[in-house]
N, C-alpha and C. Protein backbone atom coordinates (compact mmCIF):
# COMPACT_ATOMS: atom_id res chain seq x y z
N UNK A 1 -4.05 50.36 -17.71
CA UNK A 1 -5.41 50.83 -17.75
C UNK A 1 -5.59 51.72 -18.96
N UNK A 2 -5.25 52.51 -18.39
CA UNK A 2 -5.48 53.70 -19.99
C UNK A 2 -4.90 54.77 -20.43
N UNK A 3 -4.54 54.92 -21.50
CA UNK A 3 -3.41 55.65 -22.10
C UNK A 3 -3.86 57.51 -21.77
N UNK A 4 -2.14 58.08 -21.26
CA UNK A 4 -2.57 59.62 -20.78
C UNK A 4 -1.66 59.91 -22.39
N UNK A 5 -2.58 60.24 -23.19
CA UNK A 5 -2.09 61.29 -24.24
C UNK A 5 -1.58 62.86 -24.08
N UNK A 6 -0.32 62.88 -24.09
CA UNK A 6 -0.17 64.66 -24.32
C UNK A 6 -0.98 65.60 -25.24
N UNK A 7 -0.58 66.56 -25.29
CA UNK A 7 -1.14 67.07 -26.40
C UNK A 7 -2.87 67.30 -26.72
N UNK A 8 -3.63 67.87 -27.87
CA UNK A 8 -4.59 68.26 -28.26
C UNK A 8 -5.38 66.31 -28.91
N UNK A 9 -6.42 66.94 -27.88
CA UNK A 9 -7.26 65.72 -28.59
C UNK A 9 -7.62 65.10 -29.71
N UNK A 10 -7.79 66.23 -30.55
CA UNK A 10 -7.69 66.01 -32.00
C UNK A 10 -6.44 65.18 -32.30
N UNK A 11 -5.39 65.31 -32.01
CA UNK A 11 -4.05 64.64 -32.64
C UNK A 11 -3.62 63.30 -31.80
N UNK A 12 -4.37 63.09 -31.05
CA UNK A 12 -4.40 61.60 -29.98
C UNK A 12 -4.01 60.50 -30.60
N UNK A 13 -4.55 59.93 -31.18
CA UNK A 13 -4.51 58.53 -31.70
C UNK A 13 -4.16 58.72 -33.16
N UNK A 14 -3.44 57.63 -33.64
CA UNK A 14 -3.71 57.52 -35.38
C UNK A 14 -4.95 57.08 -36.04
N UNK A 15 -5.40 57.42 -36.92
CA UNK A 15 -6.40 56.87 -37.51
C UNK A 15 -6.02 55.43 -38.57
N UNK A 16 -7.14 54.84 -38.86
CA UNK A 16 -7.02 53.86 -39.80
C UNK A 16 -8.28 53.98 -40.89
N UNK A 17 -7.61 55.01 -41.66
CA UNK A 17 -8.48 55.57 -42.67
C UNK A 17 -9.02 54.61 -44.05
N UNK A 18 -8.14 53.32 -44.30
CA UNK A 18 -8.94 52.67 -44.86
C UNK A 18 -10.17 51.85 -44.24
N UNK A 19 -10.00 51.73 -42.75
CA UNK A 19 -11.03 51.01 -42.32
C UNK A 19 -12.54 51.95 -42.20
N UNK A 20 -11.79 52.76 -41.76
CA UNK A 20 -13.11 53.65 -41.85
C UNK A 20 -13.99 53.55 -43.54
N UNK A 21 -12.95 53.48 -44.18
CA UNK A 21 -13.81 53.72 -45.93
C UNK A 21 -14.60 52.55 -45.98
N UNK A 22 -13.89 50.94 -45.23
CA UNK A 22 -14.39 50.28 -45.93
C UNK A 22 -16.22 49.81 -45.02
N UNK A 23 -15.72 50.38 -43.90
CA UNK A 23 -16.93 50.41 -42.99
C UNK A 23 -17.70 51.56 -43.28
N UNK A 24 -17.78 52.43 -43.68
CA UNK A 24 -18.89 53.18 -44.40
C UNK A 24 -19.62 52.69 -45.83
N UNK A 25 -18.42 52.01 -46.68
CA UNK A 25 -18.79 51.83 -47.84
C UNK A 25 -19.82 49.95 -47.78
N UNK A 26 -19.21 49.32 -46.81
CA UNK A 26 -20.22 48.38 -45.99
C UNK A 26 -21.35 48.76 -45.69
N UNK A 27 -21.61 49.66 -44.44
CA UNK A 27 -22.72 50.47 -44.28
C UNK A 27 -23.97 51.13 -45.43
N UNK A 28 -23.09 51.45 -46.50
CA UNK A 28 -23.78 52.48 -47.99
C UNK A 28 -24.72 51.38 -48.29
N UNK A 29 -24.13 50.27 -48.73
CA UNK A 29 -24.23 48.55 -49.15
C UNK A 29 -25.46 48.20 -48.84
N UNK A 30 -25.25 48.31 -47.53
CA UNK A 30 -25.98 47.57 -46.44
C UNK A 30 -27.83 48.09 -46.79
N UNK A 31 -27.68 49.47 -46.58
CA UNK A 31 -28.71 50.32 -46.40
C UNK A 31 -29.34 50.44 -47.94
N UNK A 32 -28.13 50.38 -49.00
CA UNK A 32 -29.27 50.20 -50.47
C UNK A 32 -29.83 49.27 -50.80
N UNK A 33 -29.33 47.66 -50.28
CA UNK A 33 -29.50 46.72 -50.83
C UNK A 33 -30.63 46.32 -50.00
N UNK A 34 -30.64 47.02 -48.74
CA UNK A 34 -31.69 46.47 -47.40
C UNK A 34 -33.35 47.13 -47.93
N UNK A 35 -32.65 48.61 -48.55
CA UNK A 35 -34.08 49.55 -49.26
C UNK A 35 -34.81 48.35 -50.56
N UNK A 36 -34.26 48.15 -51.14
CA UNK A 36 -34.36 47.25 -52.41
C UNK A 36 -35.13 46.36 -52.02
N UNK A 37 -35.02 45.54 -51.06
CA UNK A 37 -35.66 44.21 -50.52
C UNK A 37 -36.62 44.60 -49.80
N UNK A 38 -36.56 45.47 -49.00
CA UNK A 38 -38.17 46.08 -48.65
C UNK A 38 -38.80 46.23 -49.55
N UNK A 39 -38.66 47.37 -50.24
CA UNK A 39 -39.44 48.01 -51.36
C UNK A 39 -40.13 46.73 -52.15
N UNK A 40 -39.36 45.87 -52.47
CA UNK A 40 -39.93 44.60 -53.18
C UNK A 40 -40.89 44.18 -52.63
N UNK A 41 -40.67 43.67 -51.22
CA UNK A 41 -41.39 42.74 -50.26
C UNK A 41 -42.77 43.58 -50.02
N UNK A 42 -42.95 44.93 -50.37
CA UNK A 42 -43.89 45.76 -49.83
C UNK A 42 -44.68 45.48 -50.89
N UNK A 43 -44.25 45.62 -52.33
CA UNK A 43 -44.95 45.13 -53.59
C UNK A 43 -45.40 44.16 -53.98
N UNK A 44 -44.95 43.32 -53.74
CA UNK A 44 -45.14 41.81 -53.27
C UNK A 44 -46.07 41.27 -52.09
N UNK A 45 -46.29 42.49 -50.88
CA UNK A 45 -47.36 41.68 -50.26
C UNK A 45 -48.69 42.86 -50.86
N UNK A 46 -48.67 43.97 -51.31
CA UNK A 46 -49.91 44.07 -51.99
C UNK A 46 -50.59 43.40 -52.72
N UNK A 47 -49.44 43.27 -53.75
CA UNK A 47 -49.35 41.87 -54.76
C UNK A 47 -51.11 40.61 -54.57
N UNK A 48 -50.28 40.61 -53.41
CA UNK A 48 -50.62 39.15 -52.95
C UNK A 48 -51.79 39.08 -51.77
N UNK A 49 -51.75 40.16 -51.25
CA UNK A 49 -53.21 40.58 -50.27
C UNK A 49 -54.31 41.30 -51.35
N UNK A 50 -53.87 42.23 -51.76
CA UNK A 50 -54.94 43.18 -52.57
C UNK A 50 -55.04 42.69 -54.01
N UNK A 51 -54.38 42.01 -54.26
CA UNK A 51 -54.46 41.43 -56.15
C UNK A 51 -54.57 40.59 -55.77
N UNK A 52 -54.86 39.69 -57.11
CA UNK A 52 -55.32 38.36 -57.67
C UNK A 52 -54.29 37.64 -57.44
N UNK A 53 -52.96 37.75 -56.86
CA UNK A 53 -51.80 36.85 -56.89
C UNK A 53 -51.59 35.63 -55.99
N UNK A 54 -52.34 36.52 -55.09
CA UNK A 54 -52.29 35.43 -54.07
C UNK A 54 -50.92 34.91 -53.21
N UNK A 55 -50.69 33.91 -52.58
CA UNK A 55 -49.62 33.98 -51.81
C UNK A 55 -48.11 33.20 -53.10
N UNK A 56 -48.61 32.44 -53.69
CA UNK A 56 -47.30 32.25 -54.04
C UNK A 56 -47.16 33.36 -55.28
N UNK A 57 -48.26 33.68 -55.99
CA UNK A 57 -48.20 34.85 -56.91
C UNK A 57 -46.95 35.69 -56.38
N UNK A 58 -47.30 36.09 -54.87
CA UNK A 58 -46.55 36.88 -54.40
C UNK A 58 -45.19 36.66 -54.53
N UNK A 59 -45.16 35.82 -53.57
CA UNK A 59 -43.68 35.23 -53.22
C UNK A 59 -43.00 35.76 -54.68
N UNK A 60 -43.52 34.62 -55.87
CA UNK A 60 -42.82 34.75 -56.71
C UNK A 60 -42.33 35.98 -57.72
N UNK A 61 -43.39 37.18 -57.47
CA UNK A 61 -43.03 38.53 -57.88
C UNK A 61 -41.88 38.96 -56.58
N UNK A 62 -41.70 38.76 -55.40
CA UNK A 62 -40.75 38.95 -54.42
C UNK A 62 -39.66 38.75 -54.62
N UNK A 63 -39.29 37.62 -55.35
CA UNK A 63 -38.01 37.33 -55.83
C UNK A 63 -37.77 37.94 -57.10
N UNK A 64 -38.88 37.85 -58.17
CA UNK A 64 -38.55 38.65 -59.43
C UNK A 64 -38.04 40.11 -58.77
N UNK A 65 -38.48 40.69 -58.51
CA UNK A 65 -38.14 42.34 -57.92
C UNK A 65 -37.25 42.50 -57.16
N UNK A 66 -36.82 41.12 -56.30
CA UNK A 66 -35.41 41.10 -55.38
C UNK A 66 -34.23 41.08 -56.50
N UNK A 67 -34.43 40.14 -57.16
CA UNK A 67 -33.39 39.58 -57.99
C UNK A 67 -33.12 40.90 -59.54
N UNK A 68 -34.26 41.73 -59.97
CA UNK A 68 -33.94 42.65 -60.58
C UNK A 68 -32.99 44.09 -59.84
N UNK A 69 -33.94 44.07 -58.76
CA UNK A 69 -33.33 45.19 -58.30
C UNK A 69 -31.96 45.07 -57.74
N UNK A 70 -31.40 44.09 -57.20
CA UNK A 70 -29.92 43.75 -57.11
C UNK A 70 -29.29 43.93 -58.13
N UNK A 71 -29.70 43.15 -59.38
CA UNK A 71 -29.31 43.27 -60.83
C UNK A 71 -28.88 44.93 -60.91
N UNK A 72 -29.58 45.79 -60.71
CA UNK A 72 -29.94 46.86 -61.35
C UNK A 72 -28.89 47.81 -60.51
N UNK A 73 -28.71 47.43 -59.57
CA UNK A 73 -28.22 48.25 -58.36
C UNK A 73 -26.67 48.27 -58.59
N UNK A 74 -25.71 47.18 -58.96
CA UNK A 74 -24.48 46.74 -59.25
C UNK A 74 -23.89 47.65 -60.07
């Protein structure tokens, strides 16, 4: 069932300190690249509701601004 550790809780288990890095640094990733593609998509449907762009106008500034801002982000 489940393990009775001696000792202070703090010192319980080992850690696996690269996993942790690489799951935060996943996470960092995740959350800039996720901001980027909003931010675009938000510009892109003004774009395309409130301007002259219209729907594929849009679209196609959606990808220009996806595809820079990835660019830019690296």
């Amino acid at each position: 069932m489940s393990e009775h550790h001696s000792g202070p809780v703090e010192t319980g288990a080992k850690m696996d300190y690269s996993e942790h890095e690489k799951t935060y640094d996943g996470f960092i990733n995740l959350t800039k690249y996720g901001s980027a593609i909003l931010v675009a998509l938000m510009i892109a449907m003004a774009a395309g509701f409130f301007g002259a762009a219209g729907f594929l106008g849009g679209f196609a500034i959606f990808i220009i601004l996806s595809a820079v801002g990835i660019f830019l982000m690296r």
